[in-house]
Structure formats: structure tokens, C-alpha cells
N, C-alpha and C. Protein backbone atom coordinates (compact mmCIF):
# COMPACT_ATOMS: atom_id res chain seq x y z
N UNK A 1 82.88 96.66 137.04
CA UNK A 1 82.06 96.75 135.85
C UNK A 1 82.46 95.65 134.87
N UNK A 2 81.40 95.11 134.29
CA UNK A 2 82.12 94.06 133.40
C UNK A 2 82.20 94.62 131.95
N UNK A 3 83.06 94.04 131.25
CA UNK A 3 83.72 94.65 129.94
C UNK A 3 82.12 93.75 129.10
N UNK A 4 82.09 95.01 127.84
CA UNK A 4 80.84 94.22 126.94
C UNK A 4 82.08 93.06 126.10
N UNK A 5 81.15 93.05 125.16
CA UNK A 5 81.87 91.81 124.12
C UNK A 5 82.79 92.74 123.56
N UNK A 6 84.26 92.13 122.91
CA UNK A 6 84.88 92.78 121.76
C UNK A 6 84.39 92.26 120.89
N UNK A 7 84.49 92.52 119.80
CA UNK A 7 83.77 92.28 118.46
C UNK A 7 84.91 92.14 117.20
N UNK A 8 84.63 90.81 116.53
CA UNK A 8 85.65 91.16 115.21
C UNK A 8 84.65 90.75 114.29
N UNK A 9 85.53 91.58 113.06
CA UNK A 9 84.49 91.54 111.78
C UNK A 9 85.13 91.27 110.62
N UNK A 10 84.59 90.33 109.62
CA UNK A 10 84.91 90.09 108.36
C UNK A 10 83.82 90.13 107.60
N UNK A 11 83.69 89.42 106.42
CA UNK A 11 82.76 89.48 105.42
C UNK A 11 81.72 88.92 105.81
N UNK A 12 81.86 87.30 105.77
CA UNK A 12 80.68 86.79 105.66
C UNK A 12 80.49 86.08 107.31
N UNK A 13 81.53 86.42 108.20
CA UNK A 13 81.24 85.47 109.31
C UNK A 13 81.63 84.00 109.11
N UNK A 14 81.86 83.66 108.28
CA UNK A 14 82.42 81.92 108.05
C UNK A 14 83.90 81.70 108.38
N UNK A 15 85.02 82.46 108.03
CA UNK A 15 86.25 81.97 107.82
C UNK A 15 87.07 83.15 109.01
N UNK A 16 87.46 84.16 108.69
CA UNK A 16 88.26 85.25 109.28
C UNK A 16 87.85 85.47 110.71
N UNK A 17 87.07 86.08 110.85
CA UNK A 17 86.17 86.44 112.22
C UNK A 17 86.09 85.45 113.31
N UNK A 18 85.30 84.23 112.90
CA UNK A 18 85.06 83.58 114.14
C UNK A 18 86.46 82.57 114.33
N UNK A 19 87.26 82.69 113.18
CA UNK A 19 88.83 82.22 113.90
C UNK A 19 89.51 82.91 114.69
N UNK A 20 89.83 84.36 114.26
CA UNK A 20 89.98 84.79 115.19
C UNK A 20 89.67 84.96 116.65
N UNK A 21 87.93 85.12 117.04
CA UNK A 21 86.98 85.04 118.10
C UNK A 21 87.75 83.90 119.20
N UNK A 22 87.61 82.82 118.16
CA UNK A 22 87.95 81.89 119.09
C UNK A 22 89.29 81.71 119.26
N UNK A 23 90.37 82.49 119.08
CA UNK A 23 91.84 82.35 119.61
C UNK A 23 91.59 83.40 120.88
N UNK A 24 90.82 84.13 121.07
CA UNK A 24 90.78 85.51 121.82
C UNK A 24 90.32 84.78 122.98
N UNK A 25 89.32 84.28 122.96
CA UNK A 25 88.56 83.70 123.39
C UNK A 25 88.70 82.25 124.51
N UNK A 26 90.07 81.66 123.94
CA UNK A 26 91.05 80.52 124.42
C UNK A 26 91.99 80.90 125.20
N UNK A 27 92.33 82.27 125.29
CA UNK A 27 93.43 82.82 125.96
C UNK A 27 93.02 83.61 126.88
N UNK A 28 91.49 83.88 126.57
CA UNK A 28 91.42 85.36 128.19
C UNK A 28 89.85 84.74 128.36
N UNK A 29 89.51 86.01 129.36
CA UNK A 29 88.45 85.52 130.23
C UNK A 29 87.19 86.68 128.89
N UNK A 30 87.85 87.47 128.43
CA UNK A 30 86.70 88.52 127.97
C UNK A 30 85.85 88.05 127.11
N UNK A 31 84.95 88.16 126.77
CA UNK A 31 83.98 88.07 126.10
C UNK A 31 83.76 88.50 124.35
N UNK A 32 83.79 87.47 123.77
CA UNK A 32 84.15 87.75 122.22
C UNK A 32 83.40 87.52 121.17
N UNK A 33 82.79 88.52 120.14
CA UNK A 33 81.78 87.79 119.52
C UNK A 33 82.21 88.32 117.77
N UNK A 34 81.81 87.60 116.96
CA UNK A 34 82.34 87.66 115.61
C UNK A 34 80.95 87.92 114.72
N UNK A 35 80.64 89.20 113.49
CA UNK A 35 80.43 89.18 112.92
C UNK A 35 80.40 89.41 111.57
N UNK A 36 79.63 89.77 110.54
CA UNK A 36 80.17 90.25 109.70
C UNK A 36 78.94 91.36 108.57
N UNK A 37 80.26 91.65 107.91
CA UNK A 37 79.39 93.27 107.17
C UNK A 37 78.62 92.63 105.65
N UNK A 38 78.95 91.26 105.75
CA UNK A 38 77.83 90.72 104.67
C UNK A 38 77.53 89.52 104.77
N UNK A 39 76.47 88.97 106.04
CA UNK A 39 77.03 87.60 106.65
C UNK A 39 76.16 86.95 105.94
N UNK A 40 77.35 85.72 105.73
CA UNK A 40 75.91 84.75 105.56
C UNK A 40 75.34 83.86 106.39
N UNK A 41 74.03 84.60 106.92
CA UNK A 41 73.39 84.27 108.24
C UNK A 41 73.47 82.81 108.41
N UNK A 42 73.58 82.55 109.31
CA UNK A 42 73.21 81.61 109.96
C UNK A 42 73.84 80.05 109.53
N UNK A 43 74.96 80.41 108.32
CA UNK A 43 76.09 79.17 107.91
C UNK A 43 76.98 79.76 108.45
N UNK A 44 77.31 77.82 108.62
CA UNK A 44 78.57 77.63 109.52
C UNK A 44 80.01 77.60 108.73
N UNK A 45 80.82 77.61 108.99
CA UNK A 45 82.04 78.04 108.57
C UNK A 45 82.49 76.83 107.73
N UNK A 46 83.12 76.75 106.31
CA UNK A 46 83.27 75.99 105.32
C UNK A 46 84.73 74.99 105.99
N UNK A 47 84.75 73.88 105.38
CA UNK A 47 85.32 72.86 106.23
C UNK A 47 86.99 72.96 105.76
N UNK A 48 87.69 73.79 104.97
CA UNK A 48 88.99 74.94 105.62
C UNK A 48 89.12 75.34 107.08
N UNK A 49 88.21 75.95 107.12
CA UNK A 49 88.15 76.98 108.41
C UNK A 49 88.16 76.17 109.51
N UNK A 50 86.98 74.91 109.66
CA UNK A 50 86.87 74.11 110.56
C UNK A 50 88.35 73.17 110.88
N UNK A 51 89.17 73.02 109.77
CA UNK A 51 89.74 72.37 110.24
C UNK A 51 91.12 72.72 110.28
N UNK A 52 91.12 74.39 110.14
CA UNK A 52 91.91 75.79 110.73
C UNK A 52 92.25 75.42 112.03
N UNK A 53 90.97 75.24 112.04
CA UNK A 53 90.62 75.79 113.62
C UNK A 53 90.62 74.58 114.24
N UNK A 54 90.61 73.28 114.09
CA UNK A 54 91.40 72.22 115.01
C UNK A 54 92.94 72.32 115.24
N UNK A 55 93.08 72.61 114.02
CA UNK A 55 94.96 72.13 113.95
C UNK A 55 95.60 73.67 115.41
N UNK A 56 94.61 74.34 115.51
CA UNK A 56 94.76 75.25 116.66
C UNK A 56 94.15 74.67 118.08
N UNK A 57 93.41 73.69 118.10
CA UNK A 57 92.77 73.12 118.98
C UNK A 57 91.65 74.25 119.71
N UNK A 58 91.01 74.28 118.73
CA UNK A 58 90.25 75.33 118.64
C UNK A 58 88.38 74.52 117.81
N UNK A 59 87.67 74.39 118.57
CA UNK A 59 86.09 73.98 117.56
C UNK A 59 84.82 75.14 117.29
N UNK A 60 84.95 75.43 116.28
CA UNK A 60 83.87 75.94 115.34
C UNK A 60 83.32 75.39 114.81
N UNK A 61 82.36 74.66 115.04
CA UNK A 61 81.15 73.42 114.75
C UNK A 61 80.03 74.12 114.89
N UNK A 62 79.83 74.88 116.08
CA UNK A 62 78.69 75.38 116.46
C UNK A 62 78.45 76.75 116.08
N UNK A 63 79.78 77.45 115.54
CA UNK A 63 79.37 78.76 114.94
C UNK A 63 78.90 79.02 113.98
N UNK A 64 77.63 79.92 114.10
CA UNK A 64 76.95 80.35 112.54
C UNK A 64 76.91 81.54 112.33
N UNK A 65 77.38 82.16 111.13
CA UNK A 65 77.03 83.55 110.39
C UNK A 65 76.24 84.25 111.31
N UNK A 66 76.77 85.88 111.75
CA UNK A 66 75.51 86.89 112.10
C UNK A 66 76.12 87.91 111.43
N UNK A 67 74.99 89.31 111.08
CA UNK A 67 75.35 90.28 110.50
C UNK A 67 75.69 91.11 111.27
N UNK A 68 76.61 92.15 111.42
CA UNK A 68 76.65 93.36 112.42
C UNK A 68 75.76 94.27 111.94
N UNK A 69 75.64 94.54 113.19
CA UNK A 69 74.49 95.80 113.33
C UNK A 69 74.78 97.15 114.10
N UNK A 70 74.63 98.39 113.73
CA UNK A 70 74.93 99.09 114.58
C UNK A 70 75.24 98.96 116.30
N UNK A 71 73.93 98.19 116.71
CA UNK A 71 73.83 98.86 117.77
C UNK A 71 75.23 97.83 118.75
N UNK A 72 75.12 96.87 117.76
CA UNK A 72 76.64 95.49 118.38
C UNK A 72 77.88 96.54 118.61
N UNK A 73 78.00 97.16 117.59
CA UNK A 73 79.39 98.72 117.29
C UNK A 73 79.24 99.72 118.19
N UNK A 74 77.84 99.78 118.50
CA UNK A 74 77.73 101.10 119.60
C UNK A 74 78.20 100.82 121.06
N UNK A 75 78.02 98.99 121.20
CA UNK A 75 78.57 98.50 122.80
C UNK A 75 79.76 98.16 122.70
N UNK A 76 80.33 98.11 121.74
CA UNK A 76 81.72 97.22 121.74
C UNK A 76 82.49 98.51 122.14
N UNK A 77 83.80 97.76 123.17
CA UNK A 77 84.37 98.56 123.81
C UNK A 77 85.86 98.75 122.57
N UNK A 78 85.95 97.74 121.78
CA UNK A 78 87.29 97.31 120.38
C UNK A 78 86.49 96.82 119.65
N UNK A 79 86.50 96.84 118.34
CA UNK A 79 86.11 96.53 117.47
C UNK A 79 87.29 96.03 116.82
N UNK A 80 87.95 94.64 116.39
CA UNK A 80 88.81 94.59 115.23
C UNK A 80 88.46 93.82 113.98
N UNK A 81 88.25 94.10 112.90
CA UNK A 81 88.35 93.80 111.49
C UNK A 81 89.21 93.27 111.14
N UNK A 82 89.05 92.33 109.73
CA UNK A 82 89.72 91.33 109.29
C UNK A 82 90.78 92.26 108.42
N UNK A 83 90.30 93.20 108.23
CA UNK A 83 90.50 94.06 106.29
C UNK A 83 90.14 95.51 106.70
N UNK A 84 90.66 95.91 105.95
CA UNK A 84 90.29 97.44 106.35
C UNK A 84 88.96 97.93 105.63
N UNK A 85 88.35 97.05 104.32
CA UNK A 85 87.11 97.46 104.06
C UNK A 85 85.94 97.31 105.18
N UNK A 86 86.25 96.28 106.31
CA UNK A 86 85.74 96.21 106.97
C UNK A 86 85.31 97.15 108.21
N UNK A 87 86.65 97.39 108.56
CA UNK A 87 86.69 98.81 109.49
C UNK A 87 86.00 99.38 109.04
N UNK A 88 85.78 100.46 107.80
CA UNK A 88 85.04 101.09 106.96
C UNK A 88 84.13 100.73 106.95
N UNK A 89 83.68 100.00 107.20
CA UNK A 89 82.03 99.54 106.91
C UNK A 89 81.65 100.08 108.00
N UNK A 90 82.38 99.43 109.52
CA UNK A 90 81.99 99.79 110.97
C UNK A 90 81.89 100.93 111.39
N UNK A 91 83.05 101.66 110.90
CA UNK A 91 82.75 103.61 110.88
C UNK A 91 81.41 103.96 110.12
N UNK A 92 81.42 103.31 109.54
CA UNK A 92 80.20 103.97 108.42
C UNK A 92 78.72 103.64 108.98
N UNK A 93 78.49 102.53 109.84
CA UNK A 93 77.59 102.35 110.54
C UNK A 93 77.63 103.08 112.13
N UNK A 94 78.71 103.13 112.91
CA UNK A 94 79.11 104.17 113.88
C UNK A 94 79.93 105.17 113.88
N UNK A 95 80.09 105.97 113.40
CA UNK A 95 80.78 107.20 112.98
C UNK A 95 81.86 107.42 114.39
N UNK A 96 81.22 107.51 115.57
CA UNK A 96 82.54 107.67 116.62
C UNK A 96 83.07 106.45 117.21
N UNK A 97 82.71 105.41 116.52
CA UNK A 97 83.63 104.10 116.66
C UNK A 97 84.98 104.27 115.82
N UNK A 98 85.12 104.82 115.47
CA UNK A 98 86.53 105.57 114.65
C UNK A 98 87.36 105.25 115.49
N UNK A 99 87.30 105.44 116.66
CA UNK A 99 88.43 105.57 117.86
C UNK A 99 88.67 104.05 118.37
N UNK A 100 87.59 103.47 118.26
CA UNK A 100 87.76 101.96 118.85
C UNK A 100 87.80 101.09 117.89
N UNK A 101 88.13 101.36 116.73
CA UNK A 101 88.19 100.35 115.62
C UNK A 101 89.50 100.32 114.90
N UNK A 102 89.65 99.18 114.48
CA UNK A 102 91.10 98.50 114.02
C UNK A 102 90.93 97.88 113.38
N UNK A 103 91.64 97.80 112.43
CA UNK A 103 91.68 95.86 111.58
C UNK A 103 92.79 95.36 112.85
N UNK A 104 92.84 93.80 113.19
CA UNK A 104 93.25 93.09 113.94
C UNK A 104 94.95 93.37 113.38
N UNK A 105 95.18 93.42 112.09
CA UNK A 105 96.86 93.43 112.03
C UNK A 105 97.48 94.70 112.34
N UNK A 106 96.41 95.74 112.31
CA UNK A 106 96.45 96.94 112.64
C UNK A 106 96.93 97.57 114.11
N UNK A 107 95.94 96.54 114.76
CA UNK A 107 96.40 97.02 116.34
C UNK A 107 97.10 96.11 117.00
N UNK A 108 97.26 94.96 116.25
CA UNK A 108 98.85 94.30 116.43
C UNK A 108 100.01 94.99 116.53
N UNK A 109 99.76 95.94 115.57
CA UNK A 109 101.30 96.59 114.93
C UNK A 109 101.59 97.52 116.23
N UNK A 110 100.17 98.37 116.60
CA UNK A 110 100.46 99.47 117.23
C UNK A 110 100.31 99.18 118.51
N UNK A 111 100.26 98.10 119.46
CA UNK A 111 100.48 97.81 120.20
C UNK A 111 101.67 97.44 120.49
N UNK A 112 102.41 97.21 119.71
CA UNK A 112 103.99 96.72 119.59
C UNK A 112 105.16 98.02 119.81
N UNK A 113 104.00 99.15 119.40
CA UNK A 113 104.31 100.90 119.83
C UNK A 113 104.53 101.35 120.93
N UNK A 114 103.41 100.49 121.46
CA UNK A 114 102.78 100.93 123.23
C UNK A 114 104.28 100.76 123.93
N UNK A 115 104.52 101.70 124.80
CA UNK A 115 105.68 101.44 125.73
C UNK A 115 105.34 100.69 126.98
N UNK A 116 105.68 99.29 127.10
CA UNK A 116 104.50 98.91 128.93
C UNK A 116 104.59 99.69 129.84
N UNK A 117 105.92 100.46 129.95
CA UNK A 117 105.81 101.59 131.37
C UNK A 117 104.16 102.39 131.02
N UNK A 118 104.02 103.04 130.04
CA UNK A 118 102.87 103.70 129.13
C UNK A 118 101.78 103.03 129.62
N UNK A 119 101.29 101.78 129.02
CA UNK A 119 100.36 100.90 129.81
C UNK A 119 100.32 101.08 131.08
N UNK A 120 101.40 100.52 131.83
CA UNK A 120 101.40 100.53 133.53
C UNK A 120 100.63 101.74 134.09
N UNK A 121 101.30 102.88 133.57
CA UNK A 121 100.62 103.89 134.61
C UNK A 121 99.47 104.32 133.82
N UNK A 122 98.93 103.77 132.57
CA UNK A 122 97.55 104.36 132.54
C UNK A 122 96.34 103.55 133.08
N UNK A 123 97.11 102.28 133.21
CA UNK A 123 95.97 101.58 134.29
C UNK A 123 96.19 101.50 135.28
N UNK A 124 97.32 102.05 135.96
CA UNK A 124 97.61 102.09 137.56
C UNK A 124 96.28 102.53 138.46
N UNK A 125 95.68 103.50 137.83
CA UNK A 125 94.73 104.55 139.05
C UNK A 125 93.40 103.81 138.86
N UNK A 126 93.24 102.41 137.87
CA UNK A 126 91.86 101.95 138.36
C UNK A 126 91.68 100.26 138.43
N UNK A 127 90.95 99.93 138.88
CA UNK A 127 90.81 98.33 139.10
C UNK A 127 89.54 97.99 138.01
N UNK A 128 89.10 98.90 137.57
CA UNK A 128 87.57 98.56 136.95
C UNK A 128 88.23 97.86 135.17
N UNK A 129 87.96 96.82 135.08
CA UNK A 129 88.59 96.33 133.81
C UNK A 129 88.19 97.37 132.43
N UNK A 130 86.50 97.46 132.46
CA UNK A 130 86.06 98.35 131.21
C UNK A 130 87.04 99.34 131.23
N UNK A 131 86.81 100.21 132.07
CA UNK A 131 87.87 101.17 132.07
C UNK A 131 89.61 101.17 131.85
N UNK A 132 90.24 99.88 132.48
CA UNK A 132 91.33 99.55 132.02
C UNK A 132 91.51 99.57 130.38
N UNK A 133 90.68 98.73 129.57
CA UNK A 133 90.78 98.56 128.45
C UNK A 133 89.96 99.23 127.58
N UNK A 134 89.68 100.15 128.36
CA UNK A 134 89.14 101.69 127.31
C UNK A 134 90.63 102.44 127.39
N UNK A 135 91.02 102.77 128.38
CA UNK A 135 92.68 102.98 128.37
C UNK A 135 93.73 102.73 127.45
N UNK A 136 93.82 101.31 127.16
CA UNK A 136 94.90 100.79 126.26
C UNK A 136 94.51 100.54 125.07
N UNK A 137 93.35 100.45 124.70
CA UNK A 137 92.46 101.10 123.20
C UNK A 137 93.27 102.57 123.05
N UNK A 138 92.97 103.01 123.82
CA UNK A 138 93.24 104.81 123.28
C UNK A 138 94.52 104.84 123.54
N UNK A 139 95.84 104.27 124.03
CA UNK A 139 96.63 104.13 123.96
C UNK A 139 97.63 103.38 122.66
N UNK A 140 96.75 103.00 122.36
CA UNK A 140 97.52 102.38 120.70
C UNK A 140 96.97 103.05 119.69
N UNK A 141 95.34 103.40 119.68
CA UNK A 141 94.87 104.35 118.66
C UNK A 141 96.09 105.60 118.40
N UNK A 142 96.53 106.29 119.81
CA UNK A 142 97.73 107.52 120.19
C UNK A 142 98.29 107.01 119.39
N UNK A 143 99.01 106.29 118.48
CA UNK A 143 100.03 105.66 117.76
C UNK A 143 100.02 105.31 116.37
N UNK A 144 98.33 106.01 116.23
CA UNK A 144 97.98 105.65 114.61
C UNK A 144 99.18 107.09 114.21
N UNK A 145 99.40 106.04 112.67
CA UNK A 145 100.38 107.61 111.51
C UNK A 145 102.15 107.35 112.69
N UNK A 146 102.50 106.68 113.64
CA UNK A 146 103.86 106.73 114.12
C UNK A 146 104.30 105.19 113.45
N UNK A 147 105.49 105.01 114.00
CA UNK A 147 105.91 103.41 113.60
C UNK A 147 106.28 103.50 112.18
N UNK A 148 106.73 102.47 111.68
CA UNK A 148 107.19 102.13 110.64
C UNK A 148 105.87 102.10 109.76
N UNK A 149 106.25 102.69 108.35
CA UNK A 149 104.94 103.11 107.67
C UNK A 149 105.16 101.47 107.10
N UNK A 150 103.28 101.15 106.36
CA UNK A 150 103.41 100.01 106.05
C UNK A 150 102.35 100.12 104.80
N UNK A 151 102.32 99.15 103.99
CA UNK A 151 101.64 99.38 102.66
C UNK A 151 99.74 98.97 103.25
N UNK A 152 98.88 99.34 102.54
CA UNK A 152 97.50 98.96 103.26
C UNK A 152 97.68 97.55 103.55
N UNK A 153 97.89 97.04 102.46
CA UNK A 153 97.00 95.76 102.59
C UNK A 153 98.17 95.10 103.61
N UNK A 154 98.81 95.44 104.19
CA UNK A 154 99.98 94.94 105.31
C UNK A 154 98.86 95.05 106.41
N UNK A 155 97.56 95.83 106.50
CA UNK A 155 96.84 95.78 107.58
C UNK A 155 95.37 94.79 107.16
N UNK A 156 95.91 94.14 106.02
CA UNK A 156 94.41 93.96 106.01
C UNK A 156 95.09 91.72 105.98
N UNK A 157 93.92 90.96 106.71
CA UNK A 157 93.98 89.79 106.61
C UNK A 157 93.76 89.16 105.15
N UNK A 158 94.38 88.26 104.69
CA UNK A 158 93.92 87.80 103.51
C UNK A 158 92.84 86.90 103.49
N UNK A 159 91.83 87.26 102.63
CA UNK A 159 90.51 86.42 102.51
C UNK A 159 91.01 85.22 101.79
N UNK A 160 90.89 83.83 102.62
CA UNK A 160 90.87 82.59 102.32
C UNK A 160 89.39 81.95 101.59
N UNK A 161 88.21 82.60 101.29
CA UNK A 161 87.12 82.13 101.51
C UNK A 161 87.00 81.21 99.42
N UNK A 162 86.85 80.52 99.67
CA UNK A 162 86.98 79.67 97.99
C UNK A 162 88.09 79.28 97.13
N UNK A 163 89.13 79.95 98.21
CA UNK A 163 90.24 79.47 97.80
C UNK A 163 91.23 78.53 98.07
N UNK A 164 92.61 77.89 97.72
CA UNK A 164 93.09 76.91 97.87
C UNK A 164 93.53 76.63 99.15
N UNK A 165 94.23 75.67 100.12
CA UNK A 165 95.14 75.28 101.17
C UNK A 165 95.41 76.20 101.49
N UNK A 166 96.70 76.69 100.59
CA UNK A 166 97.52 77.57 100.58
C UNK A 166 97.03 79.13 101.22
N UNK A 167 96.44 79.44 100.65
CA UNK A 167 95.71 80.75 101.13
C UNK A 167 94.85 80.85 102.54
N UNK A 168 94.51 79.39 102.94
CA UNK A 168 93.83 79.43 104.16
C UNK A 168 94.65 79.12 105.36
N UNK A 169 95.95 78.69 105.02
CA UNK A 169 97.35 78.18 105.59
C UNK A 169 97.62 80.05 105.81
N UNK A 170 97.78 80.83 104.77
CA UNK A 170 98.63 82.23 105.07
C UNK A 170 97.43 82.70 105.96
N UNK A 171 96.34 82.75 105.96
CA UNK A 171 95.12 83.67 106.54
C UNK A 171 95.11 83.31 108.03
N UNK A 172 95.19 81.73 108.11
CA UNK A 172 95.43 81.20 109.32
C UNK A 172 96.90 82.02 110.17
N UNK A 173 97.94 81.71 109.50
CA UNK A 173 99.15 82.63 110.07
C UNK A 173 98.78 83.62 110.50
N UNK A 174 98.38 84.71 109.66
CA UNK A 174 98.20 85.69 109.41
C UNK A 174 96.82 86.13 111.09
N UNK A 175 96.17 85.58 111.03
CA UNK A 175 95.58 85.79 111.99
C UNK A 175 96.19 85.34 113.60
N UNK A 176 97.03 84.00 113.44
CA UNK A 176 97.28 83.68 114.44
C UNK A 176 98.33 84.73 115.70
N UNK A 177 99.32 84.90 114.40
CA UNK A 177 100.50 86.13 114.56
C UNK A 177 100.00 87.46 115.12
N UNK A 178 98.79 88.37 114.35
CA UNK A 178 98.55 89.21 115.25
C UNK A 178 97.38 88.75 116.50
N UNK A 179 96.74 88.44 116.59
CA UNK A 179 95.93 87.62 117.57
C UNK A 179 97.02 87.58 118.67
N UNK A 180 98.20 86.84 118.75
CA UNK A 180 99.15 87.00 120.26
C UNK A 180 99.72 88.21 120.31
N UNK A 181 99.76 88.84 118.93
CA UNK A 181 100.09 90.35 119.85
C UNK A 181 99.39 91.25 120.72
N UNK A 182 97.92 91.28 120.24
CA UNK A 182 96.85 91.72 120.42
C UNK A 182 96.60 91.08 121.99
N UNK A 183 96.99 89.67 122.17
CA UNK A 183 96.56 89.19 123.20
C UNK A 183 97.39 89.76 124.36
N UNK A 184 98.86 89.48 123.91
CA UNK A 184 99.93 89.91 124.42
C UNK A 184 99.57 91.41 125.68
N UNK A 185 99.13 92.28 124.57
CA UNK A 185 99.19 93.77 124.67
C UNK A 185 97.69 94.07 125.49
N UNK A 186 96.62 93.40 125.34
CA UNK A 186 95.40 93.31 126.24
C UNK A 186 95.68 92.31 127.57
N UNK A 187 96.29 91.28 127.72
CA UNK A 187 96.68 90.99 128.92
C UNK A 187 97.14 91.78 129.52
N UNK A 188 97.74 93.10 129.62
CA UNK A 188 98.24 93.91 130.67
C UNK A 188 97.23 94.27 131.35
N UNK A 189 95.99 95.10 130.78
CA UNK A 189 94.69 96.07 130.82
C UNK A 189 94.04 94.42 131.51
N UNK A 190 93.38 93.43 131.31
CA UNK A 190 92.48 92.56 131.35
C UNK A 190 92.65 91.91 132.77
N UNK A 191 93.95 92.26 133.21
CA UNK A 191 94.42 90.93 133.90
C UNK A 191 94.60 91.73 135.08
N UNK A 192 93.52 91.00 136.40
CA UNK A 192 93.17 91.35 137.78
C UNK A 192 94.05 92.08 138.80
């Protein structure tokens, strides 16, 4: 069975989201698509972001703004958010996406929870990837409220969008850092 798209979400689709997309995206075979809960359609990402996203060897030239829509939340097998207003938005448009939704620093953290023996044998009994990584979703969700408690905004990415170097330098980190955990912790589930 093939896995649908994962999905990440920020505001406007310009800066957070489709950087992320495309680190996910550079490292595995799955299928990744970025939108956002107030996009601005169809612009491309402000020339920060673009050139974020070289110094990663990474091109967003061709990406433009889309809005999420329910029914994108109803196929996505993960959903991760930039911010936790975002998550919130995504529950609020799918109510039992609750379970498959994260802000990205979020399920960084709690993947770092996951024990790999834990992983191993919950994907031992199948070869079907969807199913693998419906597995290790609900295996780190198991882990929301454990771990080291952390302040919100420790889960939420910082919005770089109009602001200086500096801030698009931490957002960049900030994304890059959980992005390999995330990758880290889905290479087990993804990988043949």
C-alpha cells in the first residue's frame, strides 16, 4: 500500500512549512506536502527562506502558498505543525486527527521517548509501509504528558516571517534539529 502525503503546516505556507517539506523530502522516499492555515495562495516563499533553504542545499523556487483543507487532514497519515496554534487549527478542522497531529518539535521530542526495541516489534508483523507508520505515529502519540515536561512554546517553531537574519537563522535551526529527529525516528517504520 502506498503511504498518502505527510503534511506540515504553518501560517502562510512561505517560510516554516515548505522548509521543512523539503528537508523530509531530501532524506526519504515519502511523499510530503506543505500547507498552511492562512496561506498566502499561491506566493512563493520570501527571499530569507529561499536562501534558508540553499545554505541546506535545498530549492524552493518553485514552491507556492496552498491553504489546508480538511479533506488534505482527513488523508494525511502525520500531520506536523510549525506552532501549536497550528495543530489547533488542524484538530479544529478534523477533530480525530488529534491522534495524528503534532507540531514538528513536538514529535521530535517524543520520538526521542520511543524505545527502538518498541518500534522493532511494532513493525515486525507487517511489510505494508502505511501501516508501519500508522504504528510509530501511535507509538510516540503513547508518550504524549511522559518525558521531561517542557514550556509550550518549547513545542512551537519560531515564526521568522518579516523579521531579521537572526530570527530566520534560529527558525532555520530550529526546524533543521527536529526534522533529523523526526527523520531519524520515521526511518525505522519507512525503510523496506
Amino acid at each position: 500500500m502506498t503511504i498518502p502525503p505527510l503534511v506540515m503546516v504553518c501560517t502562510g505556507n512561505i517560510c516554516r512549512s515548505p522548509l521543512a517539506a523539503a528537508l523530509v523530502r531530501s532524506a526519504t522516499s515519502a511523499a510530503v506536502e506543505s500547507f498552511g492555515t492562512s496561506a498566502l495562495v499561491g506566493e512563493p516563499p520570501p527571499r530569507p527562506t529561499l536562501k534558508a533553504a540553499e545554505s541546506l542545499g535545498l530549492d524552493l523556487s518553485a514552491h507556492r502558498a496552498r491553504q489546508l483543507t480538511a479533506d488534505v487532514v482527513g488523508r494525511a497519515p502525520l500531520v506536523l505543525a510549525l506552532a501549536r496554534e497550528h495543530r489547533r487549527a488542524v484538530v479544529s478542522l478534523v477533530p480525530r486527527a488529534n491522534r495524528t497531529t503534532f507540531t514538528l518539535r513536538e514529535f521530535a521530542r517524543l520520538s526521542r521517548l520511543v524505545d527502538p526495541h518498541e518500534t522493532a516489534r511494532a513493525i515486525a508483523s507487517t511489510p505494508d509501509p502505511a501501516e508501519r507508520l500508522d504504528r510509530v505515529v501511535a507509538l510516540a502519540a503513547a508518550h504524549r504528558g511522559s518525558g521531561v515536561l517542557v514550556t509550550p512554546d518549547e513545542d512551537d517553531v519560531v515564526d521568522p516571517f518579516g523579521l531579521g537574519a537572526d530570527v530566520y537563522a534560529k527558525s532555520t535551526a530550529q526546524i533543521v534539529d527536529a526534522t533529523n529527529d523526526v527523520l531519524a525516528y520515521l526511518g525505522r517504520a519507512l525503510r523496506a
